[in-house]
PDB file of N, CA and C in Angstrom:
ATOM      1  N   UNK A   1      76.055-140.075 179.583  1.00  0.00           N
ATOM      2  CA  UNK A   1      75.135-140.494 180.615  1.00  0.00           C
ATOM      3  C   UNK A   1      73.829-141.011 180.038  1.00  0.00           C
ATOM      4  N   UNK A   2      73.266-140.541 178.614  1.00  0.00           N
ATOM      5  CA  UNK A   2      72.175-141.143 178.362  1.00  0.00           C
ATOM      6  C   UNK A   2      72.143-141.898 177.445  1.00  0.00           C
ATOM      7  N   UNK A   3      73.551-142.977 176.984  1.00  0.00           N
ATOM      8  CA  UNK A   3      73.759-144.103 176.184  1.00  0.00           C
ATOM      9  C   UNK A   3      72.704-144.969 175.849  1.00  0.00           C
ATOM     10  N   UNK A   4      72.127-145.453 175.120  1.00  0.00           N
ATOM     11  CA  UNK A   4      71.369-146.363 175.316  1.00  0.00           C
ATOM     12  C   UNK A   4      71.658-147.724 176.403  1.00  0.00           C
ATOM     13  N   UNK A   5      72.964-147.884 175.683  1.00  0.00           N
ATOM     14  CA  UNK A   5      73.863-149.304 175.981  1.00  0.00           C
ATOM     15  C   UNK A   5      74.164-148.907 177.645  1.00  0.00           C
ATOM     16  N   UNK A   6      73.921-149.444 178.530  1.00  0.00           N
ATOM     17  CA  UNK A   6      74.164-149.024 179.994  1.00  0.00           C
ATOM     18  C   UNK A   6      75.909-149.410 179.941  1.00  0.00           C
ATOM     19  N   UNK A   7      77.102-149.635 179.070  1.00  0.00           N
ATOM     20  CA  UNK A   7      77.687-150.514 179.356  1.00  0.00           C
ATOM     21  C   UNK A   7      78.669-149.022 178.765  1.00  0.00           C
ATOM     22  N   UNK A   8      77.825-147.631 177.761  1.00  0.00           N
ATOM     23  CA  UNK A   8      78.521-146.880 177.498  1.00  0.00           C
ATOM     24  C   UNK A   8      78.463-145.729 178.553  1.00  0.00           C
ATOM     25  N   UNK A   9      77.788-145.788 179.028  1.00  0.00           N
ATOM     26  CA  UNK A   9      77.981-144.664 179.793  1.00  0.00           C
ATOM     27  C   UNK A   9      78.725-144.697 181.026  1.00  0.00           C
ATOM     28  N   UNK A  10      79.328-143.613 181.667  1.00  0.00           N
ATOM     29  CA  UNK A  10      80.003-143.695 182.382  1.00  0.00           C
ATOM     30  C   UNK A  10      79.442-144.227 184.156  1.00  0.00           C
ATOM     31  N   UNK A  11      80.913-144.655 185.036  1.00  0.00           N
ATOM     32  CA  UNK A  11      80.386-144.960 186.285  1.00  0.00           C
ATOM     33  C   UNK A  11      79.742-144.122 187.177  1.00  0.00           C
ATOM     34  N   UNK A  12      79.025-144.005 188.561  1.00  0.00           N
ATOM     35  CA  UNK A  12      78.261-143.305 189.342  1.00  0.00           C
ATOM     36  C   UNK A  12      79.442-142.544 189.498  1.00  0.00           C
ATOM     37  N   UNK A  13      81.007-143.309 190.113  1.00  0.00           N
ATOM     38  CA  UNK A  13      82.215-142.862 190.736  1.00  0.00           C
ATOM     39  C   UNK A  13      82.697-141.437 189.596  1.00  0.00           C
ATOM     40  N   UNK A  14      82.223-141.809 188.236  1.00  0.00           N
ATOM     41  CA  UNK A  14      83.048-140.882 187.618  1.00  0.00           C
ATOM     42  C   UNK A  14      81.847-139.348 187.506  1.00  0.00           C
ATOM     43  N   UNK A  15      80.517-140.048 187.353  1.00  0.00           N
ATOM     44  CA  UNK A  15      79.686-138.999 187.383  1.00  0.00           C
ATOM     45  C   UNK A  15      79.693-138.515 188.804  1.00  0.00           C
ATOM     46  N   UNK A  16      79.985-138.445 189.691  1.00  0.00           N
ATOM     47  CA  UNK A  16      79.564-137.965 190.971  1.00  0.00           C
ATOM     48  C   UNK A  16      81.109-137.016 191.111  1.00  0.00           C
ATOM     49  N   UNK A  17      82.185-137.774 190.580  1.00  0.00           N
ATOM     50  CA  UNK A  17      83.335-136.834 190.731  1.00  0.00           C
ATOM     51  C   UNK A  17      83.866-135.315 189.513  1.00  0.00           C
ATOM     52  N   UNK A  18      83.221-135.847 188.577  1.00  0.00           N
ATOM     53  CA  UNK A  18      82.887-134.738 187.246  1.00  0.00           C
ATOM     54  C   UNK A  18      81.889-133.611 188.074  1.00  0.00           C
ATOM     55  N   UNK A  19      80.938-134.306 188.612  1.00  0.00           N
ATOM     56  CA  UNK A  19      79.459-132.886 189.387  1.00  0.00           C
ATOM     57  C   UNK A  19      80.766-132.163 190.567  1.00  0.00           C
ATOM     58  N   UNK A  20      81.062-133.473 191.106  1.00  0.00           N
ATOM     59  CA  UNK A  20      81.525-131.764 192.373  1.00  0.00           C
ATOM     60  C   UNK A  20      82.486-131.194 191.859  1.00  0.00           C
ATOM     61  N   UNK A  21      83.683-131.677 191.071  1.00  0.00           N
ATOM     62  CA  UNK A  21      84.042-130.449 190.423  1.00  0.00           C
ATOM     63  C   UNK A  21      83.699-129.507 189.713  1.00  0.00           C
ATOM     64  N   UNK A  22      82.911-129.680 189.085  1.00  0.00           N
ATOM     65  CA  UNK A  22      81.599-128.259 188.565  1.00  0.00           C
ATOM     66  C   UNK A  22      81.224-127.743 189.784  1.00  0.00           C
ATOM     67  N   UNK A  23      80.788-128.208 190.625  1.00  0.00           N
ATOM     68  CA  UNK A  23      79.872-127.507 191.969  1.00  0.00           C
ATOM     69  C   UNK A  23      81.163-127.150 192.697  1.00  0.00           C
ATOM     70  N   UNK A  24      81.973-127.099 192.389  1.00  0.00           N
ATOM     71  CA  UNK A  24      83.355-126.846 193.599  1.00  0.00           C
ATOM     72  C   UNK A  24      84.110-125.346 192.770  1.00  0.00           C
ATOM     73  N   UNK A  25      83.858-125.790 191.507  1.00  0.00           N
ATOM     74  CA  UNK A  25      84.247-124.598 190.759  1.00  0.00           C
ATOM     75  C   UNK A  25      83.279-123.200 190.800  1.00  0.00           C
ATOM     76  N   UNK A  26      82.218-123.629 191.082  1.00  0.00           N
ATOM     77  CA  UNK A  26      81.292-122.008 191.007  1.00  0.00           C
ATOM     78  C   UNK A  26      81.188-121.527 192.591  1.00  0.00           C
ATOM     79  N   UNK A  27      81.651-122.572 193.578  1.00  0.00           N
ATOM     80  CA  UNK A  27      82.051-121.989 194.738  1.00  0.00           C
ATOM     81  C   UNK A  27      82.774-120.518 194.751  1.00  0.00           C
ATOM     82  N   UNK A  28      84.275-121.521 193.835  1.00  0.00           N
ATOM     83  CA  UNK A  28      84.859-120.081 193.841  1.00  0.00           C
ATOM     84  C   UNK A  28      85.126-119.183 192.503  1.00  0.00           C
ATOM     85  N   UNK A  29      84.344-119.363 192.194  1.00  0.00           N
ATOM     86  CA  UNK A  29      83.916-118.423 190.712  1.00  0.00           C
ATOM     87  C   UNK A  29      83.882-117.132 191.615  1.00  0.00           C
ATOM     88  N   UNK A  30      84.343-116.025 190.781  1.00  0.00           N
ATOM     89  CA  UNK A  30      84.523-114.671 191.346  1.00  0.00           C
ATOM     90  C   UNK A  30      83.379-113.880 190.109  1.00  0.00           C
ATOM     91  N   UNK A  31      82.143-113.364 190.336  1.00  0.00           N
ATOM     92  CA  UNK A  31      81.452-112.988 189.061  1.00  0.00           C
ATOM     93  C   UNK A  31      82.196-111.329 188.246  1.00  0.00           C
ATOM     94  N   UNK A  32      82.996-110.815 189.595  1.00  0.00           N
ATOM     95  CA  UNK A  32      83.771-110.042 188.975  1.00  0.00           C
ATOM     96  C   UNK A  32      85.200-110.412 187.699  1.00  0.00           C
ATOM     97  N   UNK A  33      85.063-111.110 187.952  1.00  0.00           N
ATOM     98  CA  UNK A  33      86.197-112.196 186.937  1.00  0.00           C
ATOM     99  C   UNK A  33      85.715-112.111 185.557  1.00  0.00           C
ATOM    100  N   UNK A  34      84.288-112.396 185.636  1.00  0.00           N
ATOM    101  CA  UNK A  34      83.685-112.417 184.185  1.00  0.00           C
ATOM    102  C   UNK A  34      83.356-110.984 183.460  1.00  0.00           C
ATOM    103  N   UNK A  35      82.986-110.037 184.273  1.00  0.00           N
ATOM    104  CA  UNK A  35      82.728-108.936 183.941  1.00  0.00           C
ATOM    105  C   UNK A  35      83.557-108.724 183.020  1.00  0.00           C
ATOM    106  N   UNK A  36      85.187-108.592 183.712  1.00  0.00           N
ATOM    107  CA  UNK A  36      86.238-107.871 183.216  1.00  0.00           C
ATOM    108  C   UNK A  36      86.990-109.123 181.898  1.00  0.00           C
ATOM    109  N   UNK A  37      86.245-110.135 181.469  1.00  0.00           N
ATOM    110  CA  UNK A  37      86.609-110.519 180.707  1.00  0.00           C
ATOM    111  C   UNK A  37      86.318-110.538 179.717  1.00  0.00           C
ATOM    112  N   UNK A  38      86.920-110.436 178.577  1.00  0.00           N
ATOM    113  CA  UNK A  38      86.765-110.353 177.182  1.00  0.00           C
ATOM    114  C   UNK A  38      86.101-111.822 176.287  1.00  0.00           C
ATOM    115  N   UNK A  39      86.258-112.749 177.082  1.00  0.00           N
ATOM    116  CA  UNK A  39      85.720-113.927 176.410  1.00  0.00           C
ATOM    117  C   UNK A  39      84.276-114.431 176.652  1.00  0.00           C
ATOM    118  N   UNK A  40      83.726-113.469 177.088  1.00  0.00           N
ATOM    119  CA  UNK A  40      82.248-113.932 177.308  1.00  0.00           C
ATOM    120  C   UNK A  40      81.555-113.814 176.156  1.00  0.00           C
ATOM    121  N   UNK A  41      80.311-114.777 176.126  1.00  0.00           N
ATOM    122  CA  UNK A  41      79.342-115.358 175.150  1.00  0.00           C
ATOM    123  C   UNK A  41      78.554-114.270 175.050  1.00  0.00           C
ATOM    124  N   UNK A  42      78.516-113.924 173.086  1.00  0.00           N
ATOM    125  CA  UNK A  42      77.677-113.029 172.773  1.00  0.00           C
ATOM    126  C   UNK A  42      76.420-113.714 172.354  1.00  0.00           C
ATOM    127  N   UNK A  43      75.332-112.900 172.758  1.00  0.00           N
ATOM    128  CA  UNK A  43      74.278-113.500 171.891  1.00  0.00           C
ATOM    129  C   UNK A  43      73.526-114.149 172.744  1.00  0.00           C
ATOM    130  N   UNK A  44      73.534-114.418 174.252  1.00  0.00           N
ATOM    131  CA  UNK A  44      72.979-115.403 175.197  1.00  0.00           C
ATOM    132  C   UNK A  44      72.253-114.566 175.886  1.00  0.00           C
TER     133      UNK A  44
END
């Protein structure tokens, strides 16, 4: 997204459809999910 070249970065269509799937995913993010998981980030 912050290419210099406007010609590398991607379309509005693809950035706008990349965000709501992030924003669609923490909808249903369960924070109990993470608790009980073993792969969480040490050190943060």
């Amino acid at each position: 997204c912050v290419a210099r070249e406007p010609r590398g970065r991607p379309s509005m269509d693809g950035v706008f459809v990349t965000l709501s799937a992030v924003y669609n995913s923490t909808l249903d993010w369960d924070p109990s999910d993470y608790s009980n998981s073993r792969s969480s980030i040490v050190g943060r």
